[in-house]
PDB file of N, CA and C in Angstrom:
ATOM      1  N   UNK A   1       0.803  -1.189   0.000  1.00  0.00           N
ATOM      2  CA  UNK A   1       0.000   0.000   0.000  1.00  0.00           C
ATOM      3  C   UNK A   1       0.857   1.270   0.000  1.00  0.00           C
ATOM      4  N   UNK A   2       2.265   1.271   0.077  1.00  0.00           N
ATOM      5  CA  UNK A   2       2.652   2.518   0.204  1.00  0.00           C
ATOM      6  C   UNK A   2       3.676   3.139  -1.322  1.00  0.00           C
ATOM      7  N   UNK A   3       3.578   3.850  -1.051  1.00  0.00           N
ATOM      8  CA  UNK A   3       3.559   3.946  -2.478  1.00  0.00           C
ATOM      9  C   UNK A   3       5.270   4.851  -2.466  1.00  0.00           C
ATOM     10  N   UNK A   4       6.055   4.788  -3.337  1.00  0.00           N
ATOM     11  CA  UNK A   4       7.384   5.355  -3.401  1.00  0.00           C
ATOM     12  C   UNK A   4       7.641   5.997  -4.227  1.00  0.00           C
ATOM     13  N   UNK A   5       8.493   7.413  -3.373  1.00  0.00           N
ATOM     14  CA  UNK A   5       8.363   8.897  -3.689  1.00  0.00           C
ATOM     15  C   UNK A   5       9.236   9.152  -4.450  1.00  0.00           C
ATOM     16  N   UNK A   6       8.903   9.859  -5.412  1.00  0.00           N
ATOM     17  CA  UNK A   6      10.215  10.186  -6.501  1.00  0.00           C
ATOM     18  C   UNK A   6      11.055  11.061  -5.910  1.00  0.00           C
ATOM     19  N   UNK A   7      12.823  10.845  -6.372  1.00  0.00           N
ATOM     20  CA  UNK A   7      13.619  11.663  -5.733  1.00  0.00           C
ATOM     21  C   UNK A   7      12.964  12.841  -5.735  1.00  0.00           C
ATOM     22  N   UNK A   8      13.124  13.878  -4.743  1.00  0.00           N
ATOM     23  CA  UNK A   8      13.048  15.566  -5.370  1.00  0.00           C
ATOM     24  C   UNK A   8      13.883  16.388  -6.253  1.00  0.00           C
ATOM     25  N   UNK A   9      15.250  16.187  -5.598  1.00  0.00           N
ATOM     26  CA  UNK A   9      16.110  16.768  -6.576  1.00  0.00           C
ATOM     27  C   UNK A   9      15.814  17.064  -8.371  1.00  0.00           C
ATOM     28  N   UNK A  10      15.261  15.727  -8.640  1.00  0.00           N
ATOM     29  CA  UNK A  10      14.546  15.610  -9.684  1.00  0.00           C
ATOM     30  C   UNK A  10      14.056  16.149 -10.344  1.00  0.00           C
ATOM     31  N   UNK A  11      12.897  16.873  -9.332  1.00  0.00           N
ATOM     32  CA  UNK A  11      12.088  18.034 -10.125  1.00  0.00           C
ATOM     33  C   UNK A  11      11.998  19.359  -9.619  1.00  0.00           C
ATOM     34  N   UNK A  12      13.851  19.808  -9.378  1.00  0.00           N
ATOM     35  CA  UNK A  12      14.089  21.373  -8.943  1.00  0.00           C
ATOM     36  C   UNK A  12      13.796  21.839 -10.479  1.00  0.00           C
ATOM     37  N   UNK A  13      13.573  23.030 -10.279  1.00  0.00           N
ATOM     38  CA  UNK A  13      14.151  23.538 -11.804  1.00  0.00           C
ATOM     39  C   UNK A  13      15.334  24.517 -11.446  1.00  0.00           C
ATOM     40  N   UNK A  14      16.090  24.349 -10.470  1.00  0.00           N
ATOM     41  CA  UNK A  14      17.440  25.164 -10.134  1.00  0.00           C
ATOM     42  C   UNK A  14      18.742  24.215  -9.933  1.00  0.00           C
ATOM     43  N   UNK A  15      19.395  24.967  -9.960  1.00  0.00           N
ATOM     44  CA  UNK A  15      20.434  24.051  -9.820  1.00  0.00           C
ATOM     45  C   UNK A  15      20.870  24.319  -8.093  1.00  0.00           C
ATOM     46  N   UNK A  16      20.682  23.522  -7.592  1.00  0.00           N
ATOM     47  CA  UNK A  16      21.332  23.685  -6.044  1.00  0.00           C
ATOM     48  C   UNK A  16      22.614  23.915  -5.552  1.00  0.00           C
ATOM     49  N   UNK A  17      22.810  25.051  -4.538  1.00  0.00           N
ATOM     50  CA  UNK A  17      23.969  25.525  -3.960  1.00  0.00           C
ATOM     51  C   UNK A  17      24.845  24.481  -3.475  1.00  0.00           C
ATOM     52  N   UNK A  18      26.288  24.141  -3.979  1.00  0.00           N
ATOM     53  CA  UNK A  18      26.598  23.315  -3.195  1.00  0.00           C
ATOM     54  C   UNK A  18      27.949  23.787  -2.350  1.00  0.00           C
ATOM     55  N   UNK A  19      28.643  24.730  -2.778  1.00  0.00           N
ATOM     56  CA  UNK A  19      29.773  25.278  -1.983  1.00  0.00           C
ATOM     57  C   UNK A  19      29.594  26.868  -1.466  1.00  0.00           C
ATOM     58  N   UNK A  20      29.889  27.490  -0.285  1.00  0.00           N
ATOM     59  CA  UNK A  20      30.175  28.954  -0.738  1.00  0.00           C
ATOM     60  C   UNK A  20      29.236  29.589  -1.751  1.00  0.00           C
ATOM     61  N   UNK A  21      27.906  29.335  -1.326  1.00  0.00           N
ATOM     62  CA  UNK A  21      27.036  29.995  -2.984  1.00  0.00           C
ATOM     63  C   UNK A  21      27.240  29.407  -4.100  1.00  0.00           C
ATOM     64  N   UNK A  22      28.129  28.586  -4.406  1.00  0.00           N
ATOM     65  CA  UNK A  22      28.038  28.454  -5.564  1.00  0.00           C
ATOM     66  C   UNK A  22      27.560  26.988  -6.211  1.00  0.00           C
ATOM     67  N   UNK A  23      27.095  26.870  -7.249  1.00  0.00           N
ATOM     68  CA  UNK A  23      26.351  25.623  -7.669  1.00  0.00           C
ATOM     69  C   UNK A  23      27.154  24.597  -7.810  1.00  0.00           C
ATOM     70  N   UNK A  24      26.984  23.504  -8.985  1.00  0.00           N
ATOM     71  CA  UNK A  24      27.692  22.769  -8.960  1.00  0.00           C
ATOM     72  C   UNK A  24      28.204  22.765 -10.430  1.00  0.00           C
ATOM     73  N   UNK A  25      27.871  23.704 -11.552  1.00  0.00           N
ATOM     74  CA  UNK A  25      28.398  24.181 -12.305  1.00  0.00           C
ATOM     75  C   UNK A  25      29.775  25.233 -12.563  1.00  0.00           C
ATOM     76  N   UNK A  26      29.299  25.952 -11.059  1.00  0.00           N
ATOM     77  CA  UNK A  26      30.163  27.228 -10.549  1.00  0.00           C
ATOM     78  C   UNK A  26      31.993  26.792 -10.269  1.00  0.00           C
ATOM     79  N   UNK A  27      30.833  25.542  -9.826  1.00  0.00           N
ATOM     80  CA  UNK A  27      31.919  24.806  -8.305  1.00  0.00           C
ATOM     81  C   UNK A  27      32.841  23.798  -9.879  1.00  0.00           C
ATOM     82  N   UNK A  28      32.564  23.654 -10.323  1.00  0.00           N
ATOM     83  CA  UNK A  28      33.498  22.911 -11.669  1.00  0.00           C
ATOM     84  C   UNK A  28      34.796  23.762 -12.280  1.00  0.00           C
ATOM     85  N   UNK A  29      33.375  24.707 -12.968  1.00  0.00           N
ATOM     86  CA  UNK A  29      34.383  26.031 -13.437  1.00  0.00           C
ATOM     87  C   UNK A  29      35.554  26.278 -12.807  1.00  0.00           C
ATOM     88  N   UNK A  30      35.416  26.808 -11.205  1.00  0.00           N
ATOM     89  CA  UNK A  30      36.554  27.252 -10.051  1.00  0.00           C
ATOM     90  C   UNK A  30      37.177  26.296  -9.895  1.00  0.00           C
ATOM     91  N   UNK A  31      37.063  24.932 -10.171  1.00  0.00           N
ATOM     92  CA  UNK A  31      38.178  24.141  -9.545  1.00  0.00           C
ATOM     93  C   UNK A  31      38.950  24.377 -10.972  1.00  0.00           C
ATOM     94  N   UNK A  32      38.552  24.385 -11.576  1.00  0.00           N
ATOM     95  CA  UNK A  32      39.290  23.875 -13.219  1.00  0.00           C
ATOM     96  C   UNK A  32      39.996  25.092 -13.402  1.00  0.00           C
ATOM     97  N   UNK A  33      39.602  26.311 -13.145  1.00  0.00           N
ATOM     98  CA  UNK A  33      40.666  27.484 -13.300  1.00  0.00           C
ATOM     99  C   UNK A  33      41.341  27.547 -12.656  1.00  0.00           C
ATOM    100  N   UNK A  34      41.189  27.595 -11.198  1.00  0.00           N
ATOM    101  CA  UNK A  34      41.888  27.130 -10.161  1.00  0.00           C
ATOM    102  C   UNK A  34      43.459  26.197 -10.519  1.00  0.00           C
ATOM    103  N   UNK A  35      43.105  24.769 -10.837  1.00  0.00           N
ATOM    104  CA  UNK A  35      44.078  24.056 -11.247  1.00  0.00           C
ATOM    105  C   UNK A  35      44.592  24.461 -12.608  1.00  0.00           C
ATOM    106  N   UNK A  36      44.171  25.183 -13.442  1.00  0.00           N
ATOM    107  CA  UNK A  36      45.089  25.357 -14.463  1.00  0.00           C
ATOM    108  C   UNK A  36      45.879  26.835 -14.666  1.00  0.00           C
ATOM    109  N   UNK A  37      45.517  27.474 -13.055  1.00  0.00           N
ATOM    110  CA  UNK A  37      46.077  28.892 -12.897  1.00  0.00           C
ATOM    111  C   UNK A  37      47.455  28.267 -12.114  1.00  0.00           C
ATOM    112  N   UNK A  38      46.871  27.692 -10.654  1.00  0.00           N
ATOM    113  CA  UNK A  38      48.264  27.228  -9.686  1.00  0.00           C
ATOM    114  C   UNK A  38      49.332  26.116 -10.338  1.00  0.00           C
ATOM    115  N   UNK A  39      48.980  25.236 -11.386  1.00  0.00           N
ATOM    116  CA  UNK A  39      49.459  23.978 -11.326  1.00  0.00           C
ATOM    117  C   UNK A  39      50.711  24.491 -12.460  1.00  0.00           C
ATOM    118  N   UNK A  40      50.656  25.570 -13.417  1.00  0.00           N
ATOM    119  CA  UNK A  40      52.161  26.001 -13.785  1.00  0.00           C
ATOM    120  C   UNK A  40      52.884  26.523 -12.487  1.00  0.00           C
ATOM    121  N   UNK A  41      52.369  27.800 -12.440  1.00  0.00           N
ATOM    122  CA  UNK A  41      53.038  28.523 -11.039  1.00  0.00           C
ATOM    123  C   UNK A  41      53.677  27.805 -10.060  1.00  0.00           C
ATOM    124  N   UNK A  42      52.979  27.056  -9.372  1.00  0.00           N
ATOM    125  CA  UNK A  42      53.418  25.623  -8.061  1.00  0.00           C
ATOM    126  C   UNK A  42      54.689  25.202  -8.781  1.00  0.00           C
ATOM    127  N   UNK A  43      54.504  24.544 -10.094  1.00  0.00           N
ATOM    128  CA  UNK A  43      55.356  23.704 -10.378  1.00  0.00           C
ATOM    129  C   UNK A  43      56.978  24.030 -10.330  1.00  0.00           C
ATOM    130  N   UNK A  44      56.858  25.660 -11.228  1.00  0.00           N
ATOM    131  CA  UNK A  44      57.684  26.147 -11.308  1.00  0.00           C
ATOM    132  C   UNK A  44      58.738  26.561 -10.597  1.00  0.00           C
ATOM    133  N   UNK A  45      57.556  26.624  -9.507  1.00  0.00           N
ATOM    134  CA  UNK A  45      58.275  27.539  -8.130  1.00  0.00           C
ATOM    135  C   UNK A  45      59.111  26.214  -7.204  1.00  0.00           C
ATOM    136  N   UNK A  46      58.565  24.785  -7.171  1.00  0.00           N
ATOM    137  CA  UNK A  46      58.849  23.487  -6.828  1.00  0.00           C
ATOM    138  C   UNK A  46      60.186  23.446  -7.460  1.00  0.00           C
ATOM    139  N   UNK A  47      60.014  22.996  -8.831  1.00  0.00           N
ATOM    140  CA  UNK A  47      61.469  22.983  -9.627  1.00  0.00           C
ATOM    141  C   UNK A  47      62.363  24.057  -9.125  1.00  0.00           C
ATOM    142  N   UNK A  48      62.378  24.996  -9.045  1.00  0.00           N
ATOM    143  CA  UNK A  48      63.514  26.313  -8.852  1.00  0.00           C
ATOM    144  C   UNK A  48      63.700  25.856  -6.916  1.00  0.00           C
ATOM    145  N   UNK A  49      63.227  25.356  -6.525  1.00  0.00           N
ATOM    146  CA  UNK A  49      63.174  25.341  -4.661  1.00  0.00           C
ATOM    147  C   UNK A  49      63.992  24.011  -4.668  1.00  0.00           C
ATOM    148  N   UNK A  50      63.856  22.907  -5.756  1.00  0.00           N
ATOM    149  CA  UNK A  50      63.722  21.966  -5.516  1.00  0.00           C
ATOM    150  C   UNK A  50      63.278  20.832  -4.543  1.00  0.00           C
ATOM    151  N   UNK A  51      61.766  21.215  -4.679  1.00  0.00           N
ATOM    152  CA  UNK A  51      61.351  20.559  -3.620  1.00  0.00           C
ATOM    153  C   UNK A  51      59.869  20.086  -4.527  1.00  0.00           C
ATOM    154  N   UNK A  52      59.813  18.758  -5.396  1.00  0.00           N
ATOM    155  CA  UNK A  52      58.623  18.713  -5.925  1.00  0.00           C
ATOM    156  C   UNK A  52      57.186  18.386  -5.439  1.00  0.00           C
ATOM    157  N   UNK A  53      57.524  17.685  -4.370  1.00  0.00           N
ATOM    158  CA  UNK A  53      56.540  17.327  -4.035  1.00  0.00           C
ATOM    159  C   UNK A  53      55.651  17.999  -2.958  1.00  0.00           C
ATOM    160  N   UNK A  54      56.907  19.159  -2.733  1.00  0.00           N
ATOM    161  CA  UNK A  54      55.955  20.110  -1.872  1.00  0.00           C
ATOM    162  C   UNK A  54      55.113  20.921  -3.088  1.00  0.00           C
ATOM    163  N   UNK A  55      55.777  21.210  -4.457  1.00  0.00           N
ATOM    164  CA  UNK A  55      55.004  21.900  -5.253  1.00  0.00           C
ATOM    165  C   UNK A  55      53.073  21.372  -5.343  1.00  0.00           C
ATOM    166  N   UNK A  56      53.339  20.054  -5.557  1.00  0.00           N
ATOM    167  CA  UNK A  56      52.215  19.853  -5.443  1.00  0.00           C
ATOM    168  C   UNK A  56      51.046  19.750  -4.796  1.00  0.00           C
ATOM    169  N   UNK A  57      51.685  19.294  -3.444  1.00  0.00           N
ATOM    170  CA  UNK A  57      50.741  19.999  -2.009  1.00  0.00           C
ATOM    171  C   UNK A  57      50.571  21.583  -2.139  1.00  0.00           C
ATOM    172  N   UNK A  58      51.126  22.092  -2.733  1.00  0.00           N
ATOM    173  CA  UNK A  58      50.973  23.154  -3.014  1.00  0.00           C
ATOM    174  C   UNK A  58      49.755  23.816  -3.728  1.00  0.00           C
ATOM    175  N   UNK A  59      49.833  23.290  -4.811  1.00  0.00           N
ATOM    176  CA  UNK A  59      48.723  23.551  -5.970  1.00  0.00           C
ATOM    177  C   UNK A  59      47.721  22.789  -5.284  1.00  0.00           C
ATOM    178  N   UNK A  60      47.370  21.910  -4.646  1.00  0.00           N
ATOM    179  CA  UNK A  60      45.981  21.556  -3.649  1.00  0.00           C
ATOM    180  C   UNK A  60      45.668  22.658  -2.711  1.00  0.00           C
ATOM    181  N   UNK A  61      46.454  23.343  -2.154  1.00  0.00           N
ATOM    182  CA  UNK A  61      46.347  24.075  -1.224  1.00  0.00           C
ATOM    183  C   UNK A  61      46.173  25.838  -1.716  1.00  0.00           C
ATOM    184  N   UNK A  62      46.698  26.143  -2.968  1.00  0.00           N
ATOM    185  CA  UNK A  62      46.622  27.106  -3.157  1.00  0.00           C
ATOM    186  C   UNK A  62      44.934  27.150  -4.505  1.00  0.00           C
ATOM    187  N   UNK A  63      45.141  26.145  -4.971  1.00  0.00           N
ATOM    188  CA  UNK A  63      43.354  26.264  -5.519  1.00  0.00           C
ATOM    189  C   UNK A  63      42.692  26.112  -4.757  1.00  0.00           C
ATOM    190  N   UNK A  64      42.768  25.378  -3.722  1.00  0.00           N
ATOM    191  CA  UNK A  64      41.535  25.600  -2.593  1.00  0.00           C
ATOM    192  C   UNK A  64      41.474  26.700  -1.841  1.00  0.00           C
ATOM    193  N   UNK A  65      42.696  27.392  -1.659  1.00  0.00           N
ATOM    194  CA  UNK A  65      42.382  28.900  -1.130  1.00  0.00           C
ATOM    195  C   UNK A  65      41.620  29.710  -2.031  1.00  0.00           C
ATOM    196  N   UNK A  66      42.460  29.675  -3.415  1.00  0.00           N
ATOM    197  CA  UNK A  66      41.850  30.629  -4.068  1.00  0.00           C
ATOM    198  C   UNK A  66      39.801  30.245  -4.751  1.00  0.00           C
ATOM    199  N   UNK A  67      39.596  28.798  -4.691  1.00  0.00           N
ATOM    200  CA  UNK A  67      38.134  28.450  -5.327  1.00  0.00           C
ATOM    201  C   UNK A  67      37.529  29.426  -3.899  1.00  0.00           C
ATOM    202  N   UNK A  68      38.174  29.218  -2.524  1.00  0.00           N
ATOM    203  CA  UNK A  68      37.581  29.703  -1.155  1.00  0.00           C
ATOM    204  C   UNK A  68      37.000  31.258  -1.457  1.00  0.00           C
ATOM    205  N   UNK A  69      38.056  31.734  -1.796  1.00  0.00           N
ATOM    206  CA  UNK A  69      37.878  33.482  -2.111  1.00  0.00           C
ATOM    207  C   UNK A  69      36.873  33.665  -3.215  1.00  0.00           C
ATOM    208  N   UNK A  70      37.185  32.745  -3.954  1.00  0.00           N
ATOM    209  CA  UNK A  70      36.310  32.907  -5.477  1.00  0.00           C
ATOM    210  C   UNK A  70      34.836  32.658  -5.097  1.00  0.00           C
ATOM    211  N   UNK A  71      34.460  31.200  -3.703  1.00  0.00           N
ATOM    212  CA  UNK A  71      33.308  31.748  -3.442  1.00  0.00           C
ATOM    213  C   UNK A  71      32.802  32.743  -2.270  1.00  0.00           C
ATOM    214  N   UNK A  72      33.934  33.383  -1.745  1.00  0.00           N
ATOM    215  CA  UNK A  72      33.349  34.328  -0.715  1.00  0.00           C
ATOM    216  C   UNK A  72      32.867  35.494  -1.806  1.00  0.00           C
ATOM    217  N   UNK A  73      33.757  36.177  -2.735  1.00  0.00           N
ATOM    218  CA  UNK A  73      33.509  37.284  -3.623  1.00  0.00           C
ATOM    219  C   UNK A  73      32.281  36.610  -4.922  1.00  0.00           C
ATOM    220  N   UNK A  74      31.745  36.028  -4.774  1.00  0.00           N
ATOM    221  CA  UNK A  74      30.661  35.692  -5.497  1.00  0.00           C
ATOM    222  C   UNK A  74      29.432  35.513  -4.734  1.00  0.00           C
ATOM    223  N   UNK A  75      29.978  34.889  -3.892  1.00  0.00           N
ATOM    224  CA  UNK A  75      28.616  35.716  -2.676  1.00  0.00           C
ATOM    225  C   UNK A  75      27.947  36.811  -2.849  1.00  0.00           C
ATOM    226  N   UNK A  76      29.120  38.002  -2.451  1.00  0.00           N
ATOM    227  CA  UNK A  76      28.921  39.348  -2.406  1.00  0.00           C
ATOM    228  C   UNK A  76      28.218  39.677  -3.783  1.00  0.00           C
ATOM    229  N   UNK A  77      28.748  39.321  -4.523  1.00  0.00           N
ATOM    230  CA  UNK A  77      27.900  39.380  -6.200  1.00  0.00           C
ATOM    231  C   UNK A  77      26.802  39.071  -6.120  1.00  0.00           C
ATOM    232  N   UNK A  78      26.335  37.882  -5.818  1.00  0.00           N
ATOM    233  CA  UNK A  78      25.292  37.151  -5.840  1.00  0.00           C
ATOM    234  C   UNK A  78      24.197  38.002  -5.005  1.00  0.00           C
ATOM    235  N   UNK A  79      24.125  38.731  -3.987  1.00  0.00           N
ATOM    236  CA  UNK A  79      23.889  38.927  -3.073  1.00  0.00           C
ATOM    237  C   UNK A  79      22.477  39.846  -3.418  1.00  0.00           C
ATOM    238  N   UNK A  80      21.077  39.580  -3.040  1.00  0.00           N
ATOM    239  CA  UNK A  80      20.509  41.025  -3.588  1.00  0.00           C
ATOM    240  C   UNK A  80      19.928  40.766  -5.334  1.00  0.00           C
ATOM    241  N   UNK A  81      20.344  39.990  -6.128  1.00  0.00           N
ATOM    242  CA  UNK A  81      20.468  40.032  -7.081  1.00  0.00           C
ATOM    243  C   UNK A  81      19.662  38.909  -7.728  1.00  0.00           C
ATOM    244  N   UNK A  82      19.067  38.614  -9.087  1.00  0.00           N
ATOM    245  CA  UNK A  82      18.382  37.881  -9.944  1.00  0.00           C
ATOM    246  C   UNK A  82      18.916  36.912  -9.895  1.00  0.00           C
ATOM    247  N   UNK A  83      18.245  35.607 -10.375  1.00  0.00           N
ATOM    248  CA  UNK A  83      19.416  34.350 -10.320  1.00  0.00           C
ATOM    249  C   UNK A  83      20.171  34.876 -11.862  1.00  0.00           C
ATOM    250  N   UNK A  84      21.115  34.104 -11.995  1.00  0.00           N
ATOM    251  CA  UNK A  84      22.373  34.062 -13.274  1.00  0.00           C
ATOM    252  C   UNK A  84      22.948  35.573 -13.562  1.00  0.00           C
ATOM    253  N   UNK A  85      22.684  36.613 -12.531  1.00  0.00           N
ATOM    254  CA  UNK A  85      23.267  37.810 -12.799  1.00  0.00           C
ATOM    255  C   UNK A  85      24.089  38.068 -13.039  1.00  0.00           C
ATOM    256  N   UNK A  86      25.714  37.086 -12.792  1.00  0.00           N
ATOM    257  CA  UNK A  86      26.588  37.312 -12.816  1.00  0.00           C
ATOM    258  C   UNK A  86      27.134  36.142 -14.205  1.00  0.00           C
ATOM    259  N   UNK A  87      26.271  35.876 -14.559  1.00  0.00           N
ATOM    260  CA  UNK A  87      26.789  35.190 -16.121  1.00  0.00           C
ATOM    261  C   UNK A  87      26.408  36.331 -16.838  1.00  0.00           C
ATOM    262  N   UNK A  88      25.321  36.854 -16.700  1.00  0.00           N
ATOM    263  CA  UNK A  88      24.859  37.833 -17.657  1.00  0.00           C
ATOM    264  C   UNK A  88      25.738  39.479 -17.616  1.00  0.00           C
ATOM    265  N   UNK A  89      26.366  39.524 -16.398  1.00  0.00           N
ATOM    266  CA  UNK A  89      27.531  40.373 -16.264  1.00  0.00           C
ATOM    267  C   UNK A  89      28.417  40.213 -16.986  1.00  0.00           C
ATOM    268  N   UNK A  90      28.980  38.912 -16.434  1.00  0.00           N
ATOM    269  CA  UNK A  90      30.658  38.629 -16.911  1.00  0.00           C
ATOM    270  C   UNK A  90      30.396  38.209 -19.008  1.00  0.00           C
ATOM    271  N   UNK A  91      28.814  38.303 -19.546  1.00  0.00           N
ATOM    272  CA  UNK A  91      28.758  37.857 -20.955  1.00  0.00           C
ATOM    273  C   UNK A  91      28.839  39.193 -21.309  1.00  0.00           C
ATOM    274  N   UNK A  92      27.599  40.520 -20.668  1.00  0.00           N
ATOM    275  CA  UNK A  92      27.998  42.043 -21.323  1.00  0.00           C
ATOM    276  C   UNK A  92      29.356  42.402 -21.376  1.00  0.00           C
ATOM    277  N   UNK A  93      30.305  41.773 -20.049  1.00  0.00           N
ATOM    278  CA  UNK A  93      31.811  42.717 -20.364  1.00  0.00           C
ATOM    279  C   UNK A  93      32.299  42.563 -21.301  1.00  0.00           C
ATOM    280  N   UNK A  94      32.143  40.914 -21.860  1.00  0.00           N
ATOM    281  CA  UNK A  94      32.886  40.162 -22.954  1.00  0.00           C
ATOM    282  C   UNK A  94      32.657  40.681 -24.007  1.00  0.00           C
ATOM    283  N   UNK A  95      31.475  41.118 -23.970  1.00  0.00           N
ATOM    284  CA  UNK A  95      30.733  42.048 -25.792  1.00  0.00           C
ATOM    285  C   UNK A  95      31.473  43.146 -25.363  1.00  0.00           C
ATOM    286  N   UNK A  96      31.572  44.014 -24.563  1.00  0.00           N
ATOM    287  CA  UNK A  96      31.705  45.533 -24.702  1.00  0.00           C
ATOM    288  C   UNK A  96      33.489  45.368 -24.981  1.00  0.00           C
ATOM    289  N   UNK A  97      34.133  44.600 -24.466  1.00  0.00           N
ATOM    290  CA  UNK A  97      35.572  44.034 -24.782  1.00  0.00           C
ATOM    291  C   UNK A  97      35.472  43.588 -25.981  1.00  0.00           C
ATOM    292  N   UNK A  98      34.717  43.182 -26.627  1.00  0.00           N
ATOM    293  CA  UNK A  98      34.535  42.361 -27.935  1.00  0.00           C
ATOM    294  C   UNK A  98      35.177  41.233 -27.905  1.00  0.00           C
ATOM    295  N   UNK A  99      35.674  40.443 -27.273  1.00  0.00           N
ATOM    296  CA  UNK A  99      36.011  39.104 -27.236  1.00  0.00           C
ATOM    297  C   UNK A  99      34.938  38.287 -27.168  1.00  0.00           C
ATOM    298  N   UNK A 100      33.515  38.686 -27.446  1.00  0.00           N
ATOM    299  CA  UNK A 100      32.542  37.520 -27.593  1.00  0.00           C
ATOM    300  C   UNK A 100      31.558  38.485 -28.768  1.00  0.00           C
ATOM    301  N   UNK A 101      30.860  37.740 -29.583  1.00  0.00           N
ATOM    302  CA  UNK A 101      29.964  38.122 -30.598  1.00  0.00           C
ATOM    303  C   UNK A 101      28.703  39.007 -29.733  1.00  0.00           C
ATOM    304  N   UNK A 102      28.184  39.843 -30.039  1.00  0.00           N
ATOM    305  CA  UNK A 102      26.865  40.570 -29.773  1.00  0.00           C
ATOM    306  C   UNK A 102      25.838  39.469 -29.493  1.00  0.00           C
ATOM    307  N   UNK A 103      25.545  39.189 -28.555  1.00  0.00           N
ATOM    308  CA  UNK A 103      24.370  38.610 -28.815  1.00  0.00           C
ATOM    309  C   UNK A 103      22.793  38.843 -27.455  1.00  0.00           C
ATOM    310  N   UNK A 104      23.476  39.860 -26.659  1.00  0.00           N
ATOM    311  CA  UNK A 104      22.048  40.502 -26.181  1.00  0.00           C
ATOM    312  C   UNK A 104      22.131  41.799 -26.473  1.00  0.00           C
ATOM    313  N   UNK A 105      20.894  42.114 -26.051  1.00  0.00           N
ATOM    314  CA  UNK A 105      19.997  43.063 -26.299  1.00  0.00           C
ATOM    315  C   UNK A 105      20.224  43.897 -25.480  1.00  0.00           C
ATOM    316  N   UNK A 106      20.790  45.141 -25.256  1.00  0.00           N
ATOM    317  CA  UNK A 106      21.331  46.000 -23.865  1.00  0.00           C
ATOM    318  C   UNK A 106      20.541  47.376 -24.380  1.00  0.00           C
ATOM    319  N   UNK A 107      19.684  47.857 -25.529  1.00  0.00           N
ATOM    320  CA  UNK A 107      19.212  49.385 -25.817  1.00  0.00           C
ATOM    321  C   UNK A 107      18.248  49.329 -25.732  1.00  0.00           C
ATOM    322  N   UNK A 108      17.404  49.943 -24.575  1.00  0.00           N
ATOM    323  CA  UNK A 108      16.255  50.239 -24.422  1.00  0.00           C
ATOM    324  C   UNK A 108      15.300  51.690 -25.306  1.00  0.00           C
ATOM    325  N   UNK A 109      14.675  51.289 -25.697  1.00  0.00           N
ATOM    326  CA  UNK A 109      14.344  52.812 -26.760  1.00  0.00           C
ATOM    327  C   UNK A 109      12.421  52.742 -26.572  1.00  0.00           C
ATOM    328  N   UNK A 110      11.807  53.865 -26.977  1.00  0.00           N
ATOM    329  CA  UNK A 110      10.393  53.527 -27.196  1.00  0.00           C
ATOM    330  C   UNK A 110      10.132  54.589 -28.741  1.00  0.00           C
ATOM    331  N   UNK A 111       9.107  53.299 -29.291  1.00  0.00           N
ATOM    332  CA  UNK A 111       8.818  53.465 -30.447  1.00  0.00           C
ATOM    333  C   UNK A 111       7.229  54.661 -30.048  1.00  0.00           C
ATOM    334  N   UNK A 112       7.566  55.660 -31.392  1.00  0.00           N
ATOM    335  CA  UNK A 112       6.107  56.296 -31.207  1.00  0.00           C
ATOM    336  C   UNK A 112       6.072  57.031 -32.881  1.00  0.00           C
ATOM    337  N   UNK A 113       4.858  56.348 -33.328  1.00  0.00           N
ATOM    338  CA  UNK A 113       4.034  56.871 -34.923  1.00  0.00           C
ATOM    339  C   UNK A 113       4.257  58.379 -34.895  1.00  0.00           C
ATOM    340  N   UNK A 114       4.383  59.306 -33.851  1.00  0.00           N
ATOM    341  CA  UNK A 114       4.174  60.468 -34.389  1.00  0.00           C
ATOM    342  C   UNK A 114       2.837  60.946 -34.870  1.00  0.00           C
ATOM    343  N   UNK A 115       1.803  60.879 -34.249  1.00  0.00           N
ATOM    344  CA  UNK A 115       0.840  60.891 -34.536  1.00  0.00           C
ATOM    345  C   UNK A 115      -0.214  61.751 -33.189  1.00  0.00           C
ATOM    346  N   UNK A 116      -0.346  63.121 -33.500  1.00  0.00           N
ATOM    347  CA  UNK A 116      -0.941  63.824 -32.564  1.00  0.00           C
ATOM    348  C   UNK A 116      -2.514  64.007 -32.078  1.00  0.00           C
ATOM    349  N   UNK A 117      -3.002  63.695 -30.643  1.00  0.00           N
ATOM    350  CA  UNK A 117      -4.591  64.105 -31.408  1.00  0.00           C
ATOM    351  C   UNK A 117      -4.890  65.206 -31.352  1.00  0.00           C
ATOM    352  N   UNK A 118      -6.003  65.929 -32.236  1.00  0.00           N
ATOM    353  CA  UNK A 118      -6.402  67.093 -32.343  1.00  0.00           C
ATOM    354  C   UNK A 118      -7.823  67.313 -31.660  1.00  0.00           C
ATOM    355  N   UNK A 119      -7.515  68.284 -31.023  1.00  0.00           N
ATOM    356  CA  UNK A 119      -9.275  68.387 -29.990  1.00  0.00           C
ATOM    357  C   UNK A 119      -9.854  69.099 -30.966  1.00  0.00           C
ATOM    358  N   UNK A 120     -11.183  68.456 -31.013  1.00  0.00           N
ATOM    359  CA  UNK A 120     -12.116  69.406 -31.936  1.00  0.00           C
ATOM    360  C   UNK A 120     -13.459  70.440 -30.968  1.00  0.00           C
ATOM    361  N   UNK A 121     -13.054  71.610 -31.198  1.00  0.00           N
ATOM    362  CA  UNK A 121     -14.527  71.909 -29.802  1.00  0.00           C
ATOM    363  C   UNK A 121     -14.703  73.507 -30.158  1.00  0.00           C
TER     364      UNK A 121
END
């Protein structure tokens, strides 16, 4: 007689917070820049110290500081604000930089015929 409940997660239509504000899309992005910002730098700095294997505890430790910051200051972004505000930010800078094609709509204008009425009396 009892009947079994479909996950929920299922039928969010959001994507759920999973770190520091940030989703689990967010949370991809930041690790992946993260590791491909520290993991030259670390290395480099390892080789010249000679010490490699601290380099690499390194680059664990320094993308996780920095994904940390990345979600405290996205917070603050987030904060107050529409959901995806800050994609739709970081896509206008990219147009006004032109490193990405036009593709919203940012000019608000109002259309008018020009067309006056005349009182008759």
């Amino acid at each position: 007689m009892s009947e079994e409940i479909t996950f929920i997660p299922d039928r969010l239509n959001e994507e759920p917070v999973v770190f520091l504000s940030m989703t689990h899309s967010e949370l991809k992005f930041a690790i992946m820049a993260c590791l491909l910002f520290w993991t030259p730098v670390c290395l480099i700095v390892a080789v010249l110290a000679e010490k490699t294997v601290l380099g690499l505890a390194g680059i664990m430790a320094m993308s996780y500081a920095s994904m940390w910051l990345f979600g405290k200051k996205l917070r603050v972004i987030k904060r107050g604000r529409p959901k995806q505000y800050h994609v739709m930010a970081i896509t206008a800078w990219l147009e006004d930089k032109q490193l990405k094609r036009r593709s919203m709509t940012r000019v608000s204008q109002v259309w008018d015929i020009h067309r006056h009425r005349r009182f008759v009396g």
